[in-house]
Protein backbone atom coordinates (compact mmCIF):
# COMPACT_ATOMS: atom_id res chain seq x y z
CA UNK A 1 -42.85 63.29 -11.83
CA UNK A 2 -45.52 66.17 -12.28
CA UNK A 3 -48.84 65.85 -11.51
CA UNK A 4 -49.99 65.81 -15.45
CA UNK A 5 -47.45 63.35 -16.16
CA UNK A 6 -48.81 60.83 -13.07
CA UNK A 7 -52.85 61.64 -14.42
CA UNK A 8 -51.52 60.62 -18.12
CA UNK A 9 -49.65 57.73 -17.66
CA UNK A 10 -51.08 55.99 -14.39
CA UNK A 11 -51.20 52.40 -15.33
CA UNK A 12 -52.37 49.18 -13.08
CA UNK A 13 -50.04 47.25 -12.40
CA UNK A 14 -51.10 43.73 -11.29
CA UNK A 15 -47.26 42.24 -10.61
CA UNK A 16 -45.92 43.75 -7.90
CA UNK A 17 -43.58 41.87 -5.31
CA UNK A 18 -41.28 43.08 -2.14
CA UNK A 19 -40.28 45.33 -0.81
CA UNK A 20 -44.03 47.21 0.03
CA UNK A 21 -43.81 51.27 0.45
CA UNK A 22 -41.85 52.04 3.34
CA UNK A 23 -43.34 54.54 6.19
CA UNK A 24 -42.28 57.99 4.65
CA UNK A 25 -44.31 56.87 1.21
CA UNK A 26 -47.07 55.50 2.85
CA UNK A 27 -46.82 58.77 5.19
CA UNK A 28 -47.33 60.56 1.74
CA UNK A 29 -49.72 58.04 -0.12
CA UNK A 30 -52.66 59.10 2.35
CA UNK A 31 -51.63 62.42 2.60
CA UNK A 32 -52.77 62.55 -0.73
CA UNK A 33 -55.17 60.38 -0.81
CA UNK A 34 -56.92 62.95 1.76
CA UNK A 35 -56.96 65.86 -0.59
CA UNK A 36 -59.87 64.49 -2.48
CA UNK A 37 -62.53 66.76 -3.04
CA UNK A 38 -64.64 66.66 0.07
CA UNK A 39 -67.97 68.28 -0.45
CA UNK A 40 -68.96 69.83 3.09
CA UNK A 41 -65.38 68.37 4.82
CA UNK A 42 -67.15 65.33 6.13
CA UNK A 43 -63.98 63.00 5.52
CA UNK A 44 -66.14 59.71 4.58
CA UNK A 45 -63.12 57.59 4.49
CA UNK A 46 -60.80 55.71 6.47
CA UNK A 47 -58.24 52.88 5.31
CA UNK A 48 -57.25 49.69 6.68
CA UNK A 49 -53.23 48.14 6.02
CA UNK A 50 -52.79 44.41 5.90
CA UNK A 51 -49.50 42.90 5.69
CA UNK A 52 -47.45 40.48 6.83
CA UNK A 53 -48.72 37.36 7.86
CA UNK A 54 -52.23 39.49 8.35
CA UNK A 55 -52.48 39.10 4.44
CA UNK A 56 -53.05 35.18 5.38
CA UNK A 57 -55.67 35.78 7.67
CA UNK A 58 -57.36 38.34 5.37
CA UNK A 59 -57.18 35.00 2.82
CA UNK A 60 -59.22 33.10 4.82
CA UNK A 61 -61.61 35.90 5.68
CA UNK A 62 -62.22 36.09 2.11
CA UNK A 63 -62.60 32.14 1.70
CA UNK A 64 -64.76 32.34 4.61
CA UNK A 65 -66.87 35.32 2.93
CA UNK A 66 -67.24 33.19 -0.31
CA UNK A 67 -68.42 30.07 1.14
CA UNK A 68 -71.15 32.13 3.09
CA UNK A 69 -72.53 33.91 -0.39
CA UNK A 70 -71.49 30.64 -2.22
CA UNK A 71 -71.66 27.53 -0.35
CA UNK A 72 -70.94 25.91 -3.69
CA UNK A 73 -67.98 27.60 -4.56
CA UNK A 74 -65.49 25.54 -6.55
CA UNK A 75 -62.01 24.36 -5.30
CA UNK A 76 -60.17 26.66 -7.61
CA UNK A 77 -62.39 29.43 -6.43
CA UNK A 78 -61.62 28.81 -3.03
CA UNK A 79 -58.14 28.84 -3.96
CA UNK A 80 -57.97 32.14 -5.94
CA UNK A 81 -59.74 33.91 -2.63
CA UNK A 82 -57.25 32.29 -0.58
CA UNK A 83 -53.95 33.38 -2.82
CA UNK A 84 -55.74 37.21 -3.66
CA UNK A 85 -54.40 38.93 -0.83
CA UNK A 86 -50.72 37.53 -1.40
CA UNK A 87 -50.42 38.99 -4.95
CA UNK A 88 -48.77 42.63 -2.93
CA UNK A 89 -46.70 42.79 -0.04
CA UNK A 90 -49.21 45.30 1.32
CA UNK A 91 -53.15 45.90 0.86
CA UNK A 92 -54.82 48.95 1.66
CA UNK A 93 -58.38 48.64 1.89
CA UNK A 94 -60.47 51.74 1.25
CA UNK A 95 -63.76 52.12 3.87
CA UNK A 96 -66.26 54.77 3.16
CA UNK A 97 -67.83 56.09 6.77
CA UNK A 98 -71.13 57.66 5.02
CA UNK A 99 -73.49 60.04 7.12
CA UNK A 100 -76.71 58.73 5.86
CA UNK A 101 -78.25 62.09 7.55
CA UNK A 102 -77.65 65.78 6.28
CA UNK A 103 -77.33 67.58 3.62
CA UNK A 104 -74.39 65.89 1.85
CA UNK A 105 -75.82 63.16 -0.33
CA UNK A 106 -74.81 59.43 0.43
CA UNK A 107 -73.55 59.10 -3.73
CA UNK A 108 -71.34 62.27 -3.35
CA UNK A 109 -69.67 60.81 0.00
CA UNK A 110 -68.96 57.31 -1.81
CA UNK A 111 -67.60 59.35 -5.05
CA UNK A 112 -65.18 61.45 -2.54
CA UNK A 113 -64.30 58.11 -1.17
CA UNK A 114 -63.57 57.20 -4.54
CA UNK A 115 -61.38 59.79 -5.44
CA UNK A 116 -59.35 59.23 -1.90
CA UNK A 117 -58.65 55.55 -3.51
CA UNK A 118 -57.22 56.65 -6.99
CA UNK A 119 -55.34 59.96 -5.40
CA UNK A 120 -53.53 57.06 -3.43
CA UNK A 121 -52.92 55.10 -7.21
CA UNK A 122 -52.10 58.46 -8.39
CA UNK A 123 -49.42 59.43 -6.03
CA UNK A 124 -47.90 55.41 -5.75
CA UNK A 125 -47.59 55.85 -9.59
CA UNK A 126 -45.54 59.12 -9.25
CA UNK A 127 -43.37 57.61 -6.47
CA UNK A 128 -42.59 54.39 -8.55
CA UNK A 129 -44.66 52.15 -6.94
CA UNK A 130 -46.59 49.63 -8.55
CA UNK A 131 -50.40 49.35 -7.10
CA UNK A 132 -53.29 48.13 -8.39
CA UNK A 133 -57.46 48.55 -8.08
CA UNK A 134 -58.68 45.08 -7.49
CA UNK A 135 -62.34 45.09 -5.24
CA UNK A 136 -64.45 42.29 -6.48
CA UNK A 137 -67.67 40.30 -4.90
CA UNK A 138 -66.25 39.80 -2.28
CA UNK A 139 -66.03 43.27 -0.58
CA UNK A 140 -69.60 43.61 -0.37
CA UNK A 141 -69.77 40.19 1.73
CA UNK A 142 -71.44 40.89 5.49
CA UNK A 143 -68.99 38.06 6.37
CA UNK A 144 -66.46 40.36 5.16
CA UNK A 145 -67.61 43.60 6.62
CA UNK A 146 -67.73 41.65 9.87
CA UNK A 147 -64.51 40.12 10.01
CA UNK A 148 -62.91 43.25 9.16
CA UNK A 149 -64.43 44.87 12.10
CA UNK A 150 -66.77 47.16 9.99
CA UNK A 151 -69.45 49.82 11.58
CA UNK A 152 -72.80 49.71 10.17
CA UNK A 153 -71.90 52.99 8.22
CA UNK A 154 -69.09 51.83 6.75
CA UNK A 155 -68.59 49.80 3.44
CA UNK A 156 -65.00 47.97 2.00
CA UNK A 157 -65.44 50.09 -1.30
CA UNK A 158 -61.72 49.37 -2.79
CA UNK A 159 -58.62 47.08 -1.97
CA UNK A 160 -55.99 48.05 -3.79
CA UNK A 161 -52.32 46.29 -3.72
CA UNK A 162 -49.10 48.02 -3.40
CA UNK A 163 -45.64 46.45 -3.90
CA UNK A 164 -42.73 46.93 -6.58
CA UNK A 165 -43.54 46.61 -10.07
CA UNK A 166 -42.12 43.35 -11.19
CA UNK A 167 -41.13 43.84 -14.96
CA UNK A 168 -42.15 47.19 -17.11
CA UNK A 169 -44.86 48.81 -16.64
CA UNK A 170 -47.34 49.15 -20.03
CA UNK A 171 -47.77 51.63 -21.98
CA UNK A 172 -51.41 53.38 -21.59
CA UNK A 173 -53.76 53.17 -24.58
CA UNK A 174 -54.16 56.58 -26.28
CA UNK A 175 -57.72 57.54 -25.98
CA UNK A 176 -58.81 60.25 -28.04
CA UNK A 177 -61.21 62.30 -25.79
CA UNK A 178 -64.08 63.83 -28.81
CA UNK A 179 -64.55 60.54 -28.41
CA UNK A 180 -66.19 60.85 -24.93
CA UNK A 181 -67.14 64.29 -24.76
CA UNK A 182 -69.94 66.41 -26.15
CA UNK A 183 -71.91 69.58 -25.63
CA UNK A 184 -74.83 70.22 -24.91
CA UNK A 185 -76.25 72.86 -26.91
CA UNK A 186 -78.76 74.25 -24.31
C-alpha cells in the first residue's frame, strides 16, 4: 500500500480479534511511529504493550481508576472498564515524556506525541491490521498514571488497540476539503 493510499483510506476499526501483530510488524509499527516530526529531537514519547493476561490486570486498573474519580460509578460502568482492554489482543498505550523546561513548548511536545500515535494507525492500516484510537476519562486518572508506573513528566495520552479486523473494514466518508480550508488574505 503507498503512503497516500494508507493517509486516504485509514479507517478505525473497533472489531478486531486474534491473532495481535507479530514481532517483525510491531518491529515496524514504532519504527514509524518514531518518524513523527520532532521539533528540536527531544523524542517526548515512549509506549507501553499490554497483552496477554496483562490486559486483565490493566481491566482492573481501570475499574480501580474509575471508582477513585467516581465512587458512584454504576455496575455497567464498572463493567465496560473492566471488558475495555479485552476488545484487542494487544494495547499499546502512548506516554508523552514532556520537558516542561527549554525552548521546545510543552503543546508542540504533546502534538509530536500525537503524531507518533496515528503514524502507528497509519502504518497498522497499510500492513492490514485493524487498530483503533480509543483514550477516554480514564487515562487522565492519577490512579491510572500510578498503576501504570508513570513519572511525573509523563501522561497516558492514547491507547490504541491492535488485532485483526473482524469483518470489512468501512468505507471512509468523502470530505470535500474547501470545506475546511481558507485563506487568509493578509
Amino acid at each position: 500500500m503507498d503512503a497516500l493510499d494508507a493517509l486516504l483510506n485509514r479507517v478505525s476499526v473497533p472489531r478486531l480479534m486474534a491473532p495481535a501483530p507479530d514481532a517483525a510488524q510491531r518491529d515496524l509499527l514504532f519504527r514509524a511511529a518514531m518518524r513523527a516530526p520532532d521539533h528540536g529531537q527531544l523524542r517526548p514519547w515512549r509506549f507501553i504493550t499490554v497483552e496477554g493476561v496483562a490486559r486483565e490486570q490493566l481491566a482492573e486498573l481501570w475499574v480501580a481508576g474509575l471508582l477513585a474519580s467516581h465512587p458512584d460509578a454504576s455496575a455497567e460502568a464498572l463493567t465496560k472498564a473492566r471488558q475495555s482492554p479485552l476488545r484487542a489482543p494487544l494495547l499499546v498505550l502512548v506516554i508523552a515524556r514532556v520537558q516542561a523546561q527549554g525552548k521546545i513548548p510543552v503543546q508542540e511536545q504533546l502534538l509530536a506525541v500525537g503524531c507518533a500515535a496515528h503514524g502507528l494507525l497509519l502504518a497498522a492500516h497499510a500492513m492490514g491490521i485493524g487498530a483503533v484510537w480509543r483514550t477516554g476519562e480514564l487515562a487522565y486518572c492519577a490512579q491510572v498514571a500510578a498503576g501504570l508506573g508513570l513519572q511525573a513528566d509523563e501522561q497516558l495520552i492514547a491507547v490504541l488497540y491492535l488485532g485483526t479486523p473482524q469483518g470489512e473494514l468501512r468505507i471512509p466518508a468523502k470530505l470535500d476539503p474547501q470545506d475546511y480550508v481558507s485563506v487568509w488574505p493578509g
